[in-house]
PDB file of N, CA and C in Angstrom:
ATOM      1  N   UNK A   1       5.696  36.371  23.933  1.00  0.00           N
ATOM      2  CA  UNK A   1       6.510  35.177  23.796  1.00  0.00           C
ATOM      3  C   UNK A   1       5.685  33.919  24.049  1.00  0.00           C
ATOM      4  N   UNK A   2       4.733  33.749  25.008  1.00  0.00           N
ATOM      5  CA  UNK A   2       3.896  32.814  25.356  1.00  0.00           C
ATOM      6  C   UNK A   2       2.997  32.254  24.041  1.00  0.00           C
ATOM      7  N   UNK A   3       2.764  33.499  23.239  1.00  0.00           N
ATOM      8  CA  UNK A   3       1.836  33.330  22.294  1.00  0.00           C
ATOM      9  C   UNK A   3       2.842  32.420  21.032  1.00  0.00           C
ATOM     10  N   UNK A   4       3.796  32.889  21.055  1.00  0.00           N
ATOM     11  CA  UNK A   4       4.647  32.087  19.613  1.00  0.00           C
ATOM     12  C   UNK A   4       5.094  30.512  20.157  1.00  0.00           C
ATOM     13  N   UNK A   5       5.212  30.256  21.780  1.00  0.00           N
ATOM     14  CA  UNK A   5       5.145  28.799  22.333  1.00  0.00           C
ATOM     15  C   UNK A   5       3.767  28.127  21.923  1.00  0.00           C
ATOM     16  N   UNK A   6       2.688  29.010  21.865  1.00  0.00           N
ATOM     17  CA  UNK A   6       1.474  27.811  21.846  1.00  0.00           C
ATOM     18  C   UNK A   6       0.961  27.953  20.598  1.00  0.00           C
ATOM     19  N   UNK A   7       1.622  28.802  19.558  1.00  0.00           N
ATOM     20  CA  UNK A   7       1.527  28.716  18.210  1.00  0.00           C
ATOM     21  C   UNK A   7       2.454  27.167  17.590  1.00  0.00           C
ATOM     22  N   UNK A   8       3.182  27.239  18.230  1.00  0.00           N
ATOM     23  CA  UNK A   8       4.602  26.235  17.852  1.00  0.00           C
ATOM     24  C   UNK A   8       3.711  24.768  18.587  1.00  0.00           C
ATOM     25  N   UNK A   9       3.414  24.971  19.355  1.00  0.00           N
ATOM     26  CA  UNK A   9       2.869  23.391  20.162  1.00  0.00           C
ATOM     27  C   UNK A   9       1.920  23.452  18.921  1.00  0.00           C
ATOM     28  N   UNK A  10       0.989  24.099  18.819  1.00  0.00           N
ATOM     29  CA  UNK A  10      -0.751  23.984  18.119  1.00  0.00           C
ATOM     30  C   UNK A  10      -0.152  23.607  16.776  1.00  0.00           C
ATOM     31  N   UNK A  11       0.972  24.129  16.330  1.00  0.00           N
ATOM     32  CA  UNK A  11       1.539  23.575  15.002  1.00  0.00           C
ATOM     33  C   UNK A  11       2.280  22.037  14.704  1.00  0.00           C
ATOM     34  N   UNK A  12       2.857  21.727  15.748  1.00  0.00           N
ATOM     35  CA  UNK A  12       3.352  20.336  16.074  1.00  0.00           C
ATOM     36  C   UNK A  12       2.251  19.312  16.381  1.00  0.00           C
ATOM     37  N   UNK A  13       1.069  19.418  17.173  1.00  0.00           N
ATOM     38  CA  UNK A  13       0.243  18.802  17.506  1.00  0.00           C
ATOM     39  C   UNK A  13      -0.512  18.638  16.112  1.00  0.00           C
ATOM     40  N   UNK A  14      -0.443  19.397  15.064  1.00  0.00           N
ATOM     41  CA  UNK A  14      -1.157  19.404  13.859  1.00  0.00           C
ATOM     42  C   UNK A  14      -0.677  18.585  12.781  1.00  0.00           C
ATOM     43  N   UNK A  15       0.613  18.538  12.680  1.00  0.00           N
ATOM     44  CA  UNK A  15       1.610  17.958  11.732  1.00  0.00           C
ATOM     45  C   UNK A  15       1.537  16.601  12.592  1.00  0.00           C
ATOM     46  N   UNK A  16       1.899  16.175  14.176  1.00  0.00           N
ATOM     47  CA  UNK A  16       1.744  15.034  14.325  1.00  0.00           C
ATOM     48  C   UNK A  16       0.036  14.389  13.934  1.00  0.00           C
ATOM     49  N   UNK A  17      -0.576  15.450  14.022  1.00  0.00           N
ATOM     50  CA  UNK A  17      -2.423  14.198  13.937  1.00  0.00           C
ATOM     51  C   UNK A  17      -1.949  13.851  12.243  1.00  0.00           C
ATOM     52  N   UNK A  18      -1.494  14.858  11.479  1.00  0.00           N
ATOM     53  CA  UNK A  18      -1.525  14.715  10.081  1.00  0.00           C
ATOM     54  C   UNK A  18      -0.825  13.814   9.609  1.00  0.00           C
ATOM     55  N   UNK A  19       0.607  13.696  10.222  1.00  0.00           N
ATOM     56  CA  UNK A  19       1.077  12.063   9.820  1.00  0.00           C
ATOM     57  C   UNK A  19       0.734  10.737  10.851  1.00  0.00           C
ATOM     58  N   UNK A  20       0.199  10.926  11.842  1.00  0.00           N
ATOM     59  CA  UNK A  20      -1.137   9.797  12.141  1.00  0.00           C
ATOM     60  C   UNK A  20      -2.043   9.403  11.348  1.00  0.00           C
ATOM     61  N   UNK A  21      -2.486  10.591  10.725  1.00  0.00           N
ATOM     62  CA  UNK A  21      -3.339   9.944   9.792  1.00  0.00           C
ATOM     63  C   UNK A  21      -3.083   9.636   8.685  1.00  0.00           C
ATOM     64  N   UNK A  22      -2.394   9.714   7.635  1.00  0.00           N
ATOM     65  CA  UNK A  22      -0.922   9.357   6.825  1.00  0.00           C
ATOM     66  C   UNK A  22      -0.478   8.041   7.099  1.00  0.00           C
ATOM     67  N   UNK A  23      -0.190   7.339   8.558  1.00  0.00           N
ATOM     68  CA  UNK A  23       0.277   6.799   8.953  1.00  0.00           C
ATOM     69  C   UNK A  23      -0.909   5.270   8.571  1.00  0.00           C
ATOM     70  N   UNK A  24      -1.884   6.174   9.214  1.00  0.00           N
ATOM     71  CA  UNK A  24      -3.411   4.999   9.476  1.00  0.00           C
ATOM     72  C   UNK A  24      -3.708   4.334   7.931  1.00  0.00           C
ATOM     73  N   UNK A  25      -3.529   5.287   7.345  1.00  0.00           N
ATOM     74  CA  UNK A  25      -4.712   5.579   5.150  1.00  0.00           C
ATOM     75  C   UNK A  25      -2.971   4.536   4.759  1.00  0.00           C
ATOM     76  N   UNK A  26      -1.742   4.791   5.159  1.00  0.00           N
ATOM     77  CA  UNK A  26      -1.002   3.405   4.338  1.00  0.00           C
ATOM     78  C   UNK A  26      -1.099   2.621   4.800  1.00  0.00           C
ATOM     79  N   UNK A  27      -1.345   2.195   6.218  1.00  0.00           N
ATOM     80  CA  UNK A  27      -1.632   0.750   6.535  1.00  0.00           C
ATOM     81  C   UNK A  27      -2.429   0.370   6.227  1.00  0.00           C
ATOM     82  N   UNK A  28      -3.864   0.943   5.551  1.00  0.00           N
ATOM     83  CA  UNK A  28      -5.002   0.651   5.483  1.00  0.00           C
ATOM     84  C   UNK A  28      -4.756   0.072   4.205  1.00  0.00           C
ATOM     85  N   UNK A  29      -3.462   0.973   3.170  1.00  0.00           N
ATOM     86  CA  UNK A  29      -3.820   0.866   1.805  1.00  0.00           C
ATOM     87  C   UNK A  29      -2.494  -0.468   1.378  1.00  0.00           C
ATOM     88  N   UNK A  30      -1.705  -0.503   2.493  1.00  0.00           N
ATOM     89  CA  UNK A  30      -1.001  -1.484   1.886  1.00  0.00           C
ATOM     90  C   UNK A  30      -1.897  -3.094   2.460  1.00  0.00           C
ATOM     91  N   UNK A  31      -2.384  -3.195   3.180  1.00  0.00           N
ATOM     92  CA  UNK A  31      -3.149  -4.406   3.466  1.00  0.00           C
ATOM     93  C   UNK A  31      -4.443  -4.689   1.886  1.00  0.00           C
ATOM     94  N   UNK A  32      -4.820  -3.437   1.952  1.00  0.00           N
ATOM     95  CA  UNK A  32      -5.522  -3.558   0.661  1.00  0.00           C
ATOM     96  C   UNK A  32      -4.649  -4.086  -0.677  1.00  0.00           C
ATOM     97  N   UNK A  33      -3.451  -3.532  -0.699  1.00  0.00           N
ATOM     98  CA  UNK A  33      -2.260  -3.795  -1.952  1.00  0.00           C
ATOM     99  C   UNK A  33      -2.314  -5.333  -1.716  1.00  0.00           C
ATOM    100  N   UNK A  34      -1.857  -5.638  -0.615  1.00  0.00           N
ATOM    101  CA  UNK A  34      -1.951  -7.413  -0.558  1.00  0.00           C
ATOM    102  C   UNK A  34      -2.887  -8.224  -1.255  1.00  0.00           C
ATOM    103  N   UNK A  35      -3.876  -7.608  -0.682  1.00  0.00           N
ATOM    104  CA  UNK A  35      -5.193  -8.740  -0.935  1.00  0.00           C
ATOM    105  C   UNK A  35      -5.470  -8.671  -2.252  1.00  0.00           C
ATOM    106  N   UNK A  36      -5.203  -7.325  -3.028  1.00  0.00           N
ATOM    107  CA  UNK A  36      -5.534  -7.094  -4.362  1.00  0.00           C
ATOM    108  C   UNK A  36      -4.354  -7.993  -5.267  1.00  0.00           C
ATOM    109  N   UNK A  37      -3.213  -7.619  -5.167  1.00  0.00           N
ATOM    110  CA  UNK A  37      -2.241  -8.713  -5.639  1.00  0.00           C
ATOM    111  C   UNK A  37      -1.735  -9.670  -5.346  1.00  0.00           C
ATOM    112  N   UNK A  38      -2.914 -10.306  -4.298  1.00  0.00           N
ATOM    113  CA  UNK A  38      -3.146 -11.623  -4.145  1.00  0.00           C
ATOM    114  C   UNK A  38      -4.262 -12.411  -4.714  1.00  0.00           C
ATOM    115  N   UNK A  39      -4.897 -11.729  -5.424  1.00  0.00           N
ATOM    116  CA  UNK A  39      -6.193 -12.061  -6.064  1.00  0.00           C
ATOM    117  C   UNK A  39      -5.481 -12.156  -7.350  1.00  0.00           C
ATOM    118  N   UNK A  40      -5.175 -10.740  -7.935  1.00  0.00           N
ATOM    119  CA  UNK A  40      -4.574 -10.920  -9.302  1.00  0.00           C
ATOM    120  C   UNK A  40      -3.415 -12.389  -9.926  1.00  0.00           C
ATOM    121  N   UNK A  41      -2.397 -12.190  -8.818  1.00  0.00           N
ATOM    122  CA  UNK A  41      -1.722 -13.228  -9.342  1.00  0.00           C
ATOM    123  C   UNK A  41      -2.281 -14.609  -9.209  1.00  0.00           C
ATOM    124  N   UNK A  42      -3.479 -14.887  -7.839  1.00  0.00           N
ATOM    125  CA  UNK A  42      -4.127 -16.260  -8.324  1.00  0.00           C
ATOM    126  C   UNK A  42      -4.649 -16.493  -9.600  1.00  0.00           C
ATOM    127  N   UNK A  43      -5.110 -15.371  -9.829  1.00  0.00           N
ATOM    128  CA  UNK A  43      -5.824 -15.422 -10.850  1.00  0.00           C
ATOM    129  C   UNK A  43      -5.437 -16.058 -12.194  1.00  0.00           C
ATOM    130  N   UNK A  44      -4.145 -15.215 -12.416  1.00  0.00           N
ATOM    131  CA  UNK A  44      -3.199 -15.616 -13.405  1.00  0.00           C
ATOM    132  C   UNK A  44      -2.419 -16.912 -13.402  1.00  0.00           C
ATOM    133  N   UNK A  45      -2.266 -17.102 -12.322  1.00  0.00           N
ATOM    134  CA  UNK A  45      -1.666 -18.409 -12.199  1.00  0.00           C
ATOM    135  C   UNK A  45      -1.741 -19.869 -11.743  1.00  0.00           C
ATOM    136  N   UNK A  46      -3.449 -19.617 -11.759  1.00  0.00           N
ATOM    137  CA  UNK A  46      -4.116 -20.490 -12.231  1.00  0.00           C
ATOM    138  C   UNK A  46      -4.433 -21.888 -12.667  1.00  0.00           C
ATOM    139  N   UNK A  47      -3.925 -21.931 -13.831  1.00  0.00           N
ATOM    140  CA  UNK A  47      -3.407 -22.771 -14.587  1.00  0.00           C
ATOM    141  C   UNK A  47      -2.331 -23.704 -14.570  1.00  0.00           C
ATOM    142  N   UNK A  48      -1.509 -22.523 -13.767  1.00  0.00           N
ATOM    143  CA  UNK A  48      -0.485 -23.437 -13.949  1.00  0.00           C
ATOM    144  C   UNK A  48      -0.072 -24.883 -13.167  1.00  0.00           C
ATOM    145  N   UNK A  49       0.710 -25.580 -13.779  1.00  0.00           N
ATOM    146  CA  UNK A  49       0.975 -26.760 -13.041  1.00  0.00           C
ATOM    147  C   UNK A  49       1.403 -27.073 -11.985  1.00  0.00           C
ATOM    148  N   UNK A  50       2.695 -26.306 -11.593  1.00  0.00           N
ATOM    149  CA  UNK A  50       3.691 -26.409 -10.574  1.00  0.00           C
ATOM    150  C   UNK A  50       3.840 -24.787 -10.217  1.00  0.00           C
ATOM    151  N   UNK A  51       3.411 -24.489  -8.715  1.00  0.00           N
ATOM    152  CA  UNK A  51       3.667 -23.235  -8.481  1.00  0.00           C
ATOM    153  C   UNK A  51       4.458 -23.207  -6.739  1.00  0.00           C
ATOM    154  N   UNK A  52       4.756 -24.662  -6.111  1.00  0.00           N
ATOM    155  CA  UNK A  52       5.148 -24.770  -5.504  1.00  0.00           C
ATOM    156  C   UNK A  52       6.766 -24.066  -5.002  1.00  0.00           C
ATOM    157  N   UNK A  53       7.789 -24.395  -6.214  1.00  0.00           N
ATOM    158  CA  UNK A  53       8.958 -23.895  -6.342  1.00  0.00           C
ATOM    159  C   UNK A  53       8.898 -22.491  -7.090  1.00  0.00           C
ATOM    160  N   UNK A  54       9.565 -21.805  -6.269  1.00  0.00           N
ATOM    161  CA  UNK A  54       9.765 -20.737  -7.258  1.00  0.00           C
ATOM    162  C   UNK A  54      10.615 -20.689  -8.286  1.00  0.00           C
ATOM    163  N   UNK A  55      10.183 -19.514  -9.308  1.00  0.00           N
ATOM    164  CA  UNK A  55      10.452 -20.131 -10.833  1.00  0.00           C
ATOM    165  C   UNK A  55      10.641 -18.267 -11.331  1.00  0.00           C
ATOM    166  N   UNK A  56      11.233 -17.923 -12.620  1.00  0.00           N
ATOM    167  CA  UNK A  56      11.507 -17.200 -12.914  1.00  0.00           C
ATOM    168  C   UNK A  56       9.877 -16.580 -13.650  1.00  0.00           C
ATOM    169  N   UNK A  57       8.849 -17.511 -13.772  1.00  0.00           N
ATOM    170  CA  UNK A  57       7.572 -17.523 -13.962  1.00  0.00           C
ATOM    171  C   UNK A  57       6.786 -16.478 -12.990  1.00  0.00           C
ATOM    172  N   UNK A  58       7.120 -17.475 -12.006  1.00  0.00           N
ATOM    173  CA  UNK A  58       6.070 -17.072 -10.870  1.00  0.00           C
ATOM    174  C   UNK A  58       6.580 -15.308 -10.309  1.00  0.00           C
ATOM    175  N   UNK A  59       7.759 -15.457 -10.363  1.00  0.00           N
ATOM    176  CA  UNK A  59       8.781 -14.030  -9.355  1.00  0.00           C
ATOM    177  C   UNK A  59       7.780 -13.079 -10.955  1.00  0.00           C
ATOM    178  N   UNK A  60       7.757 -13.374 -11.970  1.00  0.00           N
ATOM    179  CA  UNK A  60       7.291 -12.149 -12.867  1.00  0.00           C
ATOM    180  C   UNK A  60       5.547 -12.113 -12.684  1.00  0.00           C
ATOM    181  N   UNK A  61       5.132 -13.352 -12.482  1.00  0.00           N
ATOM    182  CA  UNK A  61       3.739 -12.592 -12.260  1.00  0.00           C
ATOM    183  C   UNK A  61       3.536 -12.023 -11.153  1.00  0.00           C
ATOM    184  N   UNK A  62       3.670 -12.329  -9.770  1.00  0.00           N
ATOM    185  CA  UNK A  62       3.891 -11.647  -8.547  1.00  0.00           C
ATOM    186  C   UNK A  62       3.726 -10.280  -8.440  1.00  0.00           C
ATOM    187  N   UNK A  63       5.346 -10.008  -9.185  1.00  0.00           N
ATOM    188  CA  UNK A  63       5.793  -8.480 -10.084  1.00  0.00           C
ATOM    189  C   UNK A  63       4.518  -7.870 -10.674  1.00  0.00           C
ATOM    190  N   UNK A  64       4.275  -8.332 -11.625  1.00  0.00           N
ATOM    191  CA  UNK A  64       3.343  -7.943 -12.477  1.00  0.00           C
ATOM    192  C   UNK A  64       1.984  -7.719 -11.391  1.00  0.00           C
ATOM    193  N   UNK A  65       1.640  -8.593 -11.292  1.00  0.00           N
ATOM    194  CA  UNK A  65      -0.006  -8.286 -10.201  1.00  0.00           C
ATOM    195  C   UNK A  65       0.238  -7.266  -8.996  1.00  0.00           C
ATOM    196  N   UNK A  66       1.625  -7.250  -8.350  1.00  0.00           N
ATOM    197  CA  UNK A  66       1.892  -6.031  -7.338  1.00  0.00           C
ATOM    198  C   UNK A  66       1.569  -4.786  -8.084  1.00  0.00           C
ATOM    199  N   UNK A  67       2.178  -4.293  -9.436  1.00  0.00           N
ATOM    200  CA  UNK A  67       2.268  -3.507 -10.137  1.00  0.00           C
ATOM    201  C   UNK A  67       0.954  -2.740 -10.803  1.00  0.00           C
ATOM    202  N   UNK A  68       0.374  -3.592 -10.908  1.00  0.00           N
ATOM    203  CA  UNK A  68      -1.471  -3.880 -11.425  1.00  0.00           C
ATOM    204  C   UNK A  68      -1.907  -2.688 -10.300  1.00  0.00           C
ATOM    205  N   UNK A  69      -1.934  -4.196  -9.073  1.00  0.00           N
ATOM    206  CA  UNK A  69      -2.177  -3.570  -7.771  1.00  0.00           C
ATOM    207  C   UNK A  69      -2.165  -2.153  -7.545  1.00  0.00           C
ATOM    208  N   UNK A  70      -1.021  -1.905  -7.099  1.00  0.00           N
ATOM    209  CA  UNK A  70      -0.390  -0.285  -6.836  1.00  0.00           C
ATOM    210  C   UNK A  70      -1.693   0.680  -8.303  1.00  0.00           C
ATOM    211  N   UNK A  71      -0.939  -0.024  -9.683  1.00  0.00           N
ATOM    212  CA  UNK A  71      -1.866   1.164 -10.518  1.00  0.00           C
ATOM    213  C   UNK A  71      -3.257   0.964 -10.381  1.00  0.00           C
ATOM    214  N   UNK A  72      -3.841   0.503  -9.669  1.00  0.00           N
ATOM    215  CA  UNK A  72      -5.295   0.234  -9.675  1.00  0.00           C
ATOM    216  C   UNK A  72      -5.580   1.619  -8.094  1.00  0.00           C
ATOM    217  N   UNK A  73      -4.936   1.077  -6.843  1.00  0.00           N
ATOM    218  CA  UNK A  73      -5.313   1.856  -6.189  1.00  0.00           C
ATOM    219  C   UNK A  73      -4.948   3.632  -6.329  1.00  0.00           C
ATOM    220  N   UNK A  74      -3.868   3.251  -7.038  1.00  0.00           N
ATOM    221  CA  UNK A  74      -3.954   4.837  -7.232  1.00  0.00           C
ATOM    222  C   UNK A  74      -5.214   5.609  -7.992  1.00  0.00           C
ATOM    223  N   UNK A  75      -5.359   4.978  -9.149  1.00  0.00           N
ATOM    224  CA  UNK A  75      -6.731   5.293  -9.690  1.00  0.00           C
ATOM    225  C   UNK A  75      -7.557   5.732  -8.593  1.00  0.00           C
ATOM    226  N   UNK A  76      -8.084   4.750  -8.119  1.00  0.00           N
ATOM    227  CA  UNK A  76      -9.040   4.443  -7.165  1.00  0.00           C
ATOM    228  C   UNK A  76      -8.946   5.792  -6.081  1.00  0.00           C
ATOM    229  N   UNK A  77      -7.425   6.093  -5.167  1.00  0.00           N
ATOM    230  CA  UNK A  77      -7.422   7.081  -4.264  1.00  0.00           C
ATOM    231  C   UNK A  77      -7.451   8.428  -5.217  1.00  0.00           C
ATOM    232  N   UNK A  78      -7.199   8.707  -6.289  1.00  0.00           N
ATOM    233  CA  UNK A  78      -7.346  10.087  -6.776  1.00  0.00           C
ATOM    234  C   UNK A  78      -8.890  10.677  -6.851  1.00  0.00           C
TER     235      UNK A  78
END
């Protein structure tokens, strides 16, 4: 019986390091998501004149460069 308790701990202690580290690789990867679709949409928007107010403009490039974003790092983590 002792043996199926420290099978059960050694299994819990395993699943917790595993979503620790799960935990660590999305914080890592959503700070990365930021900066990346914060680059993209400067990028794009650029040009424009007025980006002060938000605009039905701006809410779609945002969209769009988050979207970029996300499909870029996935590439990238596979």
């Amino acid at each position: 019986m002792g043996e199926m308790k420290r099978a059960i701990a050694r299994e819990e202690r395993e699943r917790a390091r595993t979503m620790e580290e799960q935990r660590r690789m999305t914080d890592r990867f959503a700070s990365t998501l930021v900066i990346a679709a914060s680059i993209i949409a400067a990028v794009r928007l650029a040009r424009e004149q007025d980006i002060s107010r938000p605009s039905p403009r701006l809410a779609s490039v945002v969209a769009d460069s988050i979207g970029l974003a996300r499909m870029i790092l996935e590439k990238i983590v596979r």
